[in-house]
C-alpha atoms as a PDB file:
ATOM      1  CA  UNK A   1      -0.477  -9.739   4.024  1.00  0.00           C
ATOM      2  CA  UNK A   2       1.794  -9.866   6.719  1.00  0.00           C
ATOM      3  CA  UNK A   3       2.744  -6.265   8.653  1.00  0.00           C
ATOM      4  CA  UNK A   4       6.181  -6.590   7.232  1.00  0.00           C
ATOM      5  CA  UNK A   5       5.266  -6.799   3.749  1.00  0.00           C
ATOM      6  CA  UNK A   6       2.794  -3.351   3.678  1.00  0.00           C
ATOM      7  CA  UNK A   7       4.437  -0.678   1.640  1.00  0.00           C
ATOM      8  CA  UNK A   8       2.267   1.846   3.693  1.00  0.00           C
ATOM      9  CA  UNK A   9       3.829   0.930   7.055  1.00  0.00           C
ATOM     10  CA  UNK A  10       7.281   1.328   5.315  1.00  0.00           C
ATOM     11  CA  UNK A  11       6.162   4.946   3.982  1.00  0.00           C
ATOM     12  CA  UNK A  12       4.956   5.939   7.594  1.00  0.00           C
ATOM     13  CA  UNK A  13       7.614   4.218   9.084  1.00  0.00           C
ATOM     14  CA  UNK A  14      10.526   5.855   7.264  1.00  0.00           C
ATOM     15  CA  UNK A  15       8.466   9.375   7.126  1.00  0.00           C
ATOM     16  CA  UNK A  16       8.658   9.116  10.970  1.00  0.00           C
ATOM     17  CA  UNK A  17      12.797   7.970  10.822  1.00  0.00           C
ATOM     18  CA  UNK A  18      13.381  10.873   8.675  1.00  0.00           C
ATOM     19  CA  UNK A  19      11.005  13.790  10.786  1.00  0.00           C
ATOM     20  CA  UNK A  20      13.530  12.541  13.513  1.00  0.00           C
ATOM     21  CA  UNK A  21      10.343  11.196  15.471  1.00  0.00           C
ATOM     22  CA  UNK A  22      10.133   7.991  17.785  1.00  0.00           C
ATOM     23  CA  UNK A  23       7.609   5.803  17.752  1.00  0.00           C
ATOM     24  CA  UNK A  24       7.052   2.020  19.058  1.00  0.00           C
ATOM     25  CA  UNK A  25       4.586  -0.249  17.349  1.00  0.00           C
ATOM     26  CA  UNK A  26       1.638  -0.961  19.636  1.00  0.00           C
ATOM     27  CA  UNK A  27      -0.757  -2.393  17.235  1.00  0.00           C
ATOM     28  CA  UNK A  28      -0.906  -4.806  14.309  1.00  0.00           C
ATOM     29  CA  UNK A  29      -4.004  -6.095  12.580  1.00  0.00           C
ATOM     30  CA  UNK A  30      -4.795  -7.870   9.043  1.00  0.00           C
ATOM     31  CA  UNK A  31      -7.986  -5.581   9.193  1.00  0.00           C
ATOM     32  CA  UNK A  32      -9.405  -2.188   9.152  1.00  0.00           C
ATOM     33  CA  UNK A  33     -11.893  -3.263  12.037  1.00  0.00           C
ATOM     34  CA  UNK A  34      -8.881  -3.848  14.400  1.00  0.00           C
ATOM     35  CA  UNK A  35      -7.290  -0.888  13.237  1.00  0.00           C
ATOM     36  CA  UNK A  36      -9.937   1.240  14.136  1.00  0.00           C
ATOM     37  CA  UNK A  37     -10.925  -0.291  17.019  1.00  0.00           C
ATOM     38  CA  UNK A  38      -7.199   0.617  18.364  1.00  0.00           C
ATOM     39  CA  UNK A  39      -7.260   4.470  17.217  1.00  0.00           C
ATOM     40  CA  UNK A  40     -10.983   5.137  18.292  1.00  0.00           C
ATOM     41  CA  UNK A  41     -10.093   3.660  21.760  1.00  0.00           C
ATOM     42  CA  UNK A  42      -7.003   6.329  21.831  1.00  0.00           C
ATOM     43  CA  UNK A  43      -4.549   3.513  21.663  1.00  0.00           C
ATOM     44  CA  UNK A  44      -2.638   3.936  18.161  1.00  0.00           C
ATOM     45  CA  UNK A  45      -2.651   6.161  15.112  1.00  0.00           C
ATOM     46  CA  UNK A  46      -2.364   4.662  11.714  1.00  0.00           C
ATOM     47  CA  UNK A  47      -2.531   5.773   8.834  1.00  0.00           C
ATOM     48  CA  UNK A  48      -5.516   5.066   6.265  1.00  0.00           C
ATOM     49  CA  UNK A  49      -6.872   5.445   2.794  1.00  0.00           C
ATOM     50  CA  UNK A  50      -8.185   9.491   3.247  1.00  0.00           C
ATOM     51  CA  UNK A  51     -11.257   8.365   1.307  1.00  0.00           C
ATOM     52  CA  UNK A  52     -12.235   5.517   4.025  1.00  0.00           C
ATOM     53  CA  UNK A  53     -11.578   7.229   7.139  1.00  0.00           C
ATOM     54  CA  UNK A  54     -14.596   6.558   9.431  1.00  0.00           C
ATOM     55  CA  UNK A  55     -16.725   9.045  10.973  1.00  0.00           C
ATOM     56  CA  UNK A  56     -15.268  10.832  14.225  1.00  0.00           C
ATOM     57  CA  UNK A  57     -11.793  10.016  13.139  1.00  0.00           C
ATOM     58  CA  UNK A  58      -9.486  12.541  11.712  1.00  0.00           C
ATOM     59  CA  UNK A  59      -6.298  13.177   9.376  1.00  0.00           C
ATOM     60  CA  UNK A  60      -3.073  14.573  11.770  1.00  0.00           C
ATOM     61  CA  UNK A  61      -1.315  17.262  10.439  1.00  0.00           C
ATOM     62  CA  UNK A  62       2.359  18.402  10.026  1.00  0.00           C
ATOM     63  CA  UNK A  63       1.578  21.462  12.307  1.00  0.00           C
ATOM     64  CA  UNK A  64       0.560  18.670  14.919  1.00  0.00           C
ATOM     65  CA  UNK A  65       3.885  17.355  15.041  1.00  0.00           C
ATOM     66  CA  UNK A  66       3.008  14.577  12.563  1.00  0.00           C
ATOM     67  CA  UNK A  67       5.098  14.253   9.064  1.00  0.00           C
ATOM     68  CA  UNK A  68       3.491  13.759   5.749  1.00  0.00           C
ATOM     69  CA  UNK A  69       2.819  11.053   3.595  1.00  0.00           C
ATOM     70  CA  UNK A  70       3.417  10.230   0.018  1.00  0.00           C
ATOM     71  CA  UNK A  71       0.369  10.477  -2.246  1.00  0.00           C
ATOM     72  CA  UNK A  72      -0.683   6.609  -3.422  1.00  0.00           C
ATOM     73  CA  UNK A  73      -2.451   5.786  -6.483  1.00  0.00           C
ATOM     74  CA  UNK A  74      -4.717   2.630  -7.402  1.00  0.00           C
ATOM     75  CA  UNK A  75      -5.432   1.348 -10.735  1.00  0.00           C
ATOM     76  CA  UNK A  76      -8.486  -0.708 -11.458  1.00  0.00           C
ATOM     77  CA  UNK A  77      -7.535  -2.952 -14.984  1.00  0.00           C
ATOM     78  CA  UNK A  78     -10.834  -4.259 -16.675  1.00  0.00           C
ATOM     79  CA  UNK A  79     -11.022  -6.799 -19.423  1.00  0.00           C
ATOM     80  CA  UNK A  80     -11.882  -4.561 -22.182  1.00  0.00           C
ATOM     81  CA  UNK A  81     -13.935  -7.511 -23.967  1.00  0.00           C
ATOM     82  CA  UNK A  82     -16.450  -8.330 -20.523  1.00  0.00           C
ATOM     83  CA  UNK A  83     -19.998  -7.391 -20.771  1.00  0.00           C
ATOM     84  CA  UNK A  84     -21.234  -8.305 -17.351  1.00  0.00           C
ATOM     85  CA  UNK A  85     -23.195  -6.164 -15.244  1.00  0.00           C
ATOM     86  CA  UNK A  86     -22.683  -7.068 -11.979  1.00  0.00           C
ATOM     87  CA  UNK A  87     -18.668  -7.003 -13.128  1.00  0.00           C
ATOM     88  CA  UNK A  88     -19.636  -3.221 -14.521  1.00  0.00           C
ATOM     89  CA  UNK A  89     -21.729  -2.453 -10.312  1.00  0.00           C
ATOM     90  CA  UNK A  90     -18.563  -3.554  -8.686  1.00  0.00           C
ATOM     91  CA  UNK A  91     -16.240  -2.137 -10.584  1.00  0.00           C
ATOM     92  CA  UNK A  92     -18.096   1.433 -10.398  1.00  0.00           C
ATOM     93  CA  UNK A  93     -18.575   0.993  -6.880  1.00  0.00           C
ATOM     94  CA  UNK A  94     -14.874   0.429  -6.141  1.00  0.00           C
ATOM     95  CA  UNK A  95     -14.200   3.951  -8.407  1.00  0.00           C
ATOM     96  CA  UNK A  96     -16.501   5.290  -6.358  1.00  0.00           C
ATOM     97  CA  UNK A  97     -15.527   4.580  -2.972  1.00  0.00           C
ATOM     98  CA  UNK A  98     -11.973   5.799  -3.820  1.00  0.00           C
ATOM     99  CA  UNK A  99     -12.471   8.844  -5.334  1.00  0.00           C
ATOM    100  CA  UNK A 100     -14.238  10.532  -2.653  1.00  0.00           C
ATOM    101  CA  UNK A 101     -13.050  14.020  -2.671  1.00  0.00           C
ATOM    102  CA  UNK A 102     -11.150  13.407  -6.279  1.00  0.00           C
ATOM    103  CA  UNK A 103     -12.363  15.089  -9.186  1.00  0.00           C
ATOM    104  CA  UNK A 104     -12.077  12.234 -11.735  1.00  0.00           C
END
């Protein structure tokens, strides 16, 4: 996906047009690797899933000078008729490793 077409660089970028704050783009990357790479070197801040933010990284706050985002939800459609286990792993595992601090 090119950066252009990411809804969640539009959300940050208009929540930081509208808190009146300017910003410049320094970083770009196709994947969370790069991403981090940039924040944990004290390059960039992005903004990331709250459920896969690695360890030693943290979520800025509006008392920090840094506006909030809109809320995003994911929905995971299933063929109702599959019977496949490894299907049924992956699909649990993906629940799982979104829902990390959701009550589902």
């Amino acid at each position: 996906m090119k950066g252009d077409e990411c809804h969640c660089r539009d959300w940050i970028l208009a929540a930081l047009k509208q808190a009146g704050i300017e910003y410049r783009i320094a970083y770009t990357s196709p994947s969370m690797m790069g991403l981090t790479a940039a924040i944990s070197a004290g390059l960039a801040v992005s903004d990331i899933i709250q459920s896969i933010v690695p360890p030693g990284m943290r979520q800025l706050q509006p008392e920090e000078g840094f506006p909030a985002l809109p809320s995003a939800a994911f929905l995971l459609n299933r063929n109702p008729d599959s019977d496949n286990c490894v299907v049924d792993s992956l699909a649990d595992h993906i629940k799982k490793a979104f829902a990390i601090g959701i009550n589902l």
